[in-house]
C-alpha atoms as a PDB file:
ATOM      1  CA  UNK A   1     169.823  73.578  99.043  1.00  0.00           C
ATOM      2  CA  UNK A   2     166.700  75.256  97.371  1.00  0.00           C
ATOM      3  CA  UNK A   3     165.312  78.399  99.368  1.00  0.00           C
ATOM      4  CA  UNK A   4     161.905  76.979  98.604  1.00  0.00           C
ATOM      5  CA  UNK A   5     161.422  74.401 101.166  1.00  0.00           C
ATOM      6  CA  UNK A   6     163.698  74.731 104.341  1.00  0.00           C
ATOM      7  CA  UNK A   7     164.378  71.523 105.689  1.00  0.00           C
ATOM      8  CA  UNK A   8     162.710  71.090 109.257  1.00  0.00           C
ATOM      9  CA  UNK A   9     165.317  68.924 112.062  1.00  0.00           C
ATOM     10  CA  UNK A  10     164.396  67.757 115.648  1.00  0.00           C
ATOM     11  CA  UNK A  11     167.703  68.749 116.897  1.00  0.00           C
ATOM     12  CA  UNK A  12     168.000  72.736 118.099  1.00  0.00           C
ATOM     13  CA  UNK A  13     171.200  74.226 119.937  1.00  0.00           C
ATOM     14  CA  UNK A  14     171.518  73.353 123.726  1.00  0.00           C
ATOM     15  CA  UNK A  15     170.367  69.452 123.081  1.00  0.00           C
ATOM     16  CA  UNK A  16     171.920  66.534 124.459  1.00  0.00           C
ATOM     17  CA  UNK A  17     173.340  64.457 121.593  1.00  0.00           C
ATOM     18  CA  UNK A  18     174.994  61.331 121.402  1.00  0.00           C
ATOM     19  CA  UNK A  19     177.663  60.893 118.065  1.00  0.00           C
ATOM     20  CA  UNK A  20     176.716  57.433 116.353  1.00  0.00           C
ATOM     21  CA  UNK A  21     178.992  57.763 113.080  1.00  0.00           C
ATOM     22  CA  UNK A  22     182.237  58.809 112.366  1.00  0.00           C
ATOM     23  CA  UNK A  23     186.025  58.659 114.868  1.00  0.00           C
ATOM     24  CA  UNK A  24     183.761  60.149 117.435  1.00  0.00           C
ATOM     25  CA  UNK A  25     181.354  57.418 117.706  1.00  0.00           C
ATOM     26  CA  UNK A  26     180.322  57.389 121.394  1.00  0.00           C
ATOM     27  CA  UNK A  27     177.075  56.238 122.081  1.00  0.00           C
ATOM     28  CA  UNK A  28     177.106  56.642 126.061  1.00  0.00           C
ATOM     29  CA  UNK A  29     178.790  60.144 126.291  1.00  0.00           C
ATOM     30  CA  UNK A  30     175.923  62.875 125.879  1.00  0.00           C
ATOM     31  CA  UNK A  31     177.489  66.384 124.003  1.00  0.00           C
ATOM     32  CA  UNK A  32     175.964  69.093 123.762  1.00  0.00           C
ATOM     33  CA  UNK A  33     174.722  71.009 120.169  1.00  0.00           C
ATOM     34  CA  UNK A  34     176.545  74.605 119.572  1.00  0.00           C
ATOM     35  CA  UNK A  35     174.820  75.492 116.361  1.00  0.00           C
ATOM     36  CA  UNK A  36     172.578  74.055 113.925  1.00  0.00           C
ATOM     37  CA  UNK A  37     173.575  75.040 109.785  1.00  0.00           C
ATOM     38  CA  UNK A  38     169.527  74.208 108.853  1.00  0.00           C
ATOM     39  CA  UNK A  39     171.064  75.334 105.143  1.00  0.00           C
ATOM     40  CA  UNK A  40     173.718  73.021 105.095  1.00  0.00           C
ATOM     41  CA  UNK A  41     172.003  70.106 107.147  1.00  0.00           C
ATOM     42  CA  UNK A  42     175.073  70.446 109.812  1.00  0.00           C
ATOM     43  CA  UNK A  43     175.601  70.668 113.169  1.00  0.00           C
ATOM     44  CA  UNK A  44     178.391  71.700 115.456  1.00  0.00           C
ATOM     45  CA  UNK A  45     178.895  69.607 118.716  1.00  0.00           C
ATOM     46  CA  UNK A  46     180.849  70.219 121.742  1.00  0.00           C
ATOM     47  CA  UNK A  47     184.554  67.976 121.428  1.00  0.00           C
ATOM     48  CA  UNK A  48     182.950  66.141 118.306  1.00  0.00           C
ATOM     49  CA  UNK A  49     185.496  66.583 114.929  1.00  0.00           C
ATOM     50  CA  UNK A  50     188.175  69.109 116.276  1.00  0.00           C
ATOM     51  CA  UNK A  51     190.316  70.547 113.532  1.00  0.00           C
ATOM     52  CA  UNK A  52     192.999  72.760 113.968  1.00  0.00           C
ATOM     53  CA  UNK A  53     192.908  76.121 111.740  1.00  0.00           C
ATOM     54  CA  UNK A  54     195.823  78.593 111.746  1.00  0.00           C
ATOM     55  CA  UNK A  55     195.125  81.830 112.549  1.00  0.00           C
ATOM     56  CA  UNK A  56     196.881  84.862 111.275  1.00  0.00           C
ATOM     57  CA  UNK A  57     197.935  87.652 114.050  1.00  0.00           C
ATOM     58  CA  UNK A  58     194.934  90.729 113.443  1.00  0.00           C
ATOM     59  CA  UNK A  59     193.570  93.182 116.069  1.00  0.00           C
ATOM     60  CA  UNK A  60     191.525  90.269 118.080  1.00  0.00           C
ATOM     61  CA  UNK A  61     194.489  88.375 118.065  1.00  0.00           C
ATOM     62  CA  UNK A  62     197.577  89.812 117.984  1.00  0.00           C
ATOM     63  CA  UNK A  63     199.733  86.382 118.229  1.00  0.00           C
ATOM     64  CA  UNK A  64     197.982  84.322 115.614  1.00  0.00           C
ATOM     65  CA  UNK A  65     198.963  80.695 115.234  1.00  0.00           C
ATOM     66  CA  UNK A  66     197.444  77.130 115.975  1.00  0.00           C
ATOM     67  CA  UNK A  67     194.096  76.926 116.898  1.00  0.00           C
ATOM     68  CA  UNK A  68     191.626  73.662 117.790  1.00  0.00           C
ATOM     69  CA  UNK A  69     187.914  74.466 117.156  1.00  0.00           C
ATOM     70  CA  UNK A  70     185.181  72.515 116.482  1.00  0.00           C
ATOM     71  CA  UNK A  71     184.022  71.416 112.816  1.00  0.00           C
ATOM     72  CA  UNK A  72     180.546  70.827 111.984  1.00  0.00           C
ATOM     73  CA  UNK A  73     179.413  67.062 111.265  1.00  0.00           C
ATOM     74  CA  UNK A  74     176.165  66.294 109.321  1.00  0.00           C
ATOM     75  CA  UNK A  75     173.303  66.010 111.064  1.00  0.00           C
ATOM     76  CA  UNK A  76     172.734  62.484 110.335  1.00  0.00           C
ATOM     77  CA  UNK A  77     175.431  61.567 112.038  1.00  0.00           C
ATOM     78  CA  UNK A  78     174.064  62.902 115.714  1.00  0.00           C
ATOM     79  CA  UNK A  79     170.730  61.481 117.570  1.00  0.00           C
ATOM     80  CA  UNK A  80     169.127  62.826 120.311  1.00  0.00           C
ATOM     81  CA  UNK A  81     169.559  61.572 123.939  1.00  0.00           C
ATOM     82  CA  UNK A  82     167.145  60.146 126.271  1.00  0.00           C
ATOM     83  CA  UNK A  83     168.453  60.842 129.972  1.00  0.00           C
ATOM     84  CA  UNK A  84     165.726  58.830 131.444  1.00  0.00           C
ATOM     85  CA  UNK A  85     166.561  55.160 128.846  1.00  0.00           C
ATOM     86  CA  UNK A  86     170.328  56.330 128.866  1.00  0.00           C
ATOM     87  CA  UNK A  87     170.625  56.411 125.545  1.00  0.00           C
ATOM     88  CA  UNK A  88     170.248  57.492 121.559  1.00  0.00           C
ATOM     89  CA  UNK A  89     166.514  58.116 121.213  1.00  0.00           C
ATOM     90  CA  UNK A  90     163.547  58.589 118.233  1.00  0.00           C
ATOM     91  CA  UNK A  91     161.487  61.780 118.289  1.00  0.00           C
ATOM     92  CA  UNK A  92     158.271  62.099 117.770  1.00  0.00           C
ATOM     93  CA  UNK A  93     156.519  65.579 117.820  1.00  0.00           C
ATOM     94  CA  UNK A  94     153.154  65.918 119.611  1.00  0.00           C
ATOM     95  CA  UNK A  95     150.821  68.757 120.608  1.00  0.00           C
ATOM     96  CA  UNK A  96     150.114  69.206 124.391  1.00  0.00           C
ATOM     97  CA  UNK A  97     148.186  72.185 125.639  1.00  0.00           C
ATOM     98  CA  UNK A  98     148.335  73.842 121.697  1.00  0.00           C
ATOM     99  CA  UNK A  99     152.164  73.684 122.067  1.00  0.00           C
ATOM    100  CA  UNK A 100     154.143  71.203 119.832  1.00  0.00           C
ATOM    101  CA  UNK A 101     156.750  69.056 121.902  1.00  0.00           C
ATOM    102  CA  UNK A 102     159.050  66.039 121.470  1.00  0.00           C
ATOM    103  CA  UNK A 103     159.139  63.285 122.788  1.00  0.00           C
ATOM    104  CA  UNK A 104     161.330  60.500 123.008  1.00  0.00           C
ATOM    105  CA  UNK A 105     160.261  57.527 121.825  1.00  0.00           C
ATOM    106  CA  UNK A 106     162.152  54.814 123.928  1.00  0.00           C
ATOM    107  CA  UNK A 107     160.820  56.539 127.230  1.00  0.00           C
ATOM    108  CA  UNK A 108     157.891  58.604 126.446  1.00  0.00           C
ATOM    109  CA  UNK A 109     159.517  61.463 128.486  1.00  0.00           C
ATOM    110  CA  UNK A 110     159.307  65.264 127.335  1.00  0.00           C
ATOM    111  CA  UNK A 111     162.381  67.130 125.416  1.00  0.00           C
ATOM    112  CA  UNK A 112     163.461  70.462 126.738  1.00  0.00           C
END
């Protein structure tokens, strides 16, 4: 991507997301976001696309071997959820007291 205009994204680390594309499609099971890649348009969610990398032995680890960690998916791929609906959720960004927040649009409730 160009360094010129960095792409803005509603979802930050710590949200509630819900997967709804891909083998782990689950639209009632909230996860939760471990990192955002804003430079790659990615995001890595908690139990979402587990590969399994193999690990040499080094100084950290000194058995190496098999290991499951998390892959990131693109960022289309995830939606915010509304605990309030239940469910996948629109944002829309809004001011309030000189602060911008979001808010979802299926319940009108406030994103933390």
């Amino acid at each position: 991507m160009s360094n010129r205009f960095k792409p803005k994204y509603n979802i930050k680390k710590g949200d509630s997301v819900v997967v709804i594309a891909g083998d782990d499609k689950d639209l009632k099971k909230p996860r939760k976001v471990l990192s955002v890649i804003v430079d790659k348009g990615r995001v890595v969610v908690e139990g979402v696309n587990i590969v399994t990398k193999h690990t040499k032995p080094s100084a950290r680890n000194t058995k190496g071997g098999i290991v499951k960690i998390e892959a990131p998916v693109h960022i289309s791929n995830v939606m915010l959820w509304d605990s309030k609906s239940g469910g996948p959720s629109k944002i829309k960004n809004t001011r309030e007291d000189g602060k911008l927040v979001r808010i979802a649009k299926k319940s009108g409730e406030v994103i933390k």
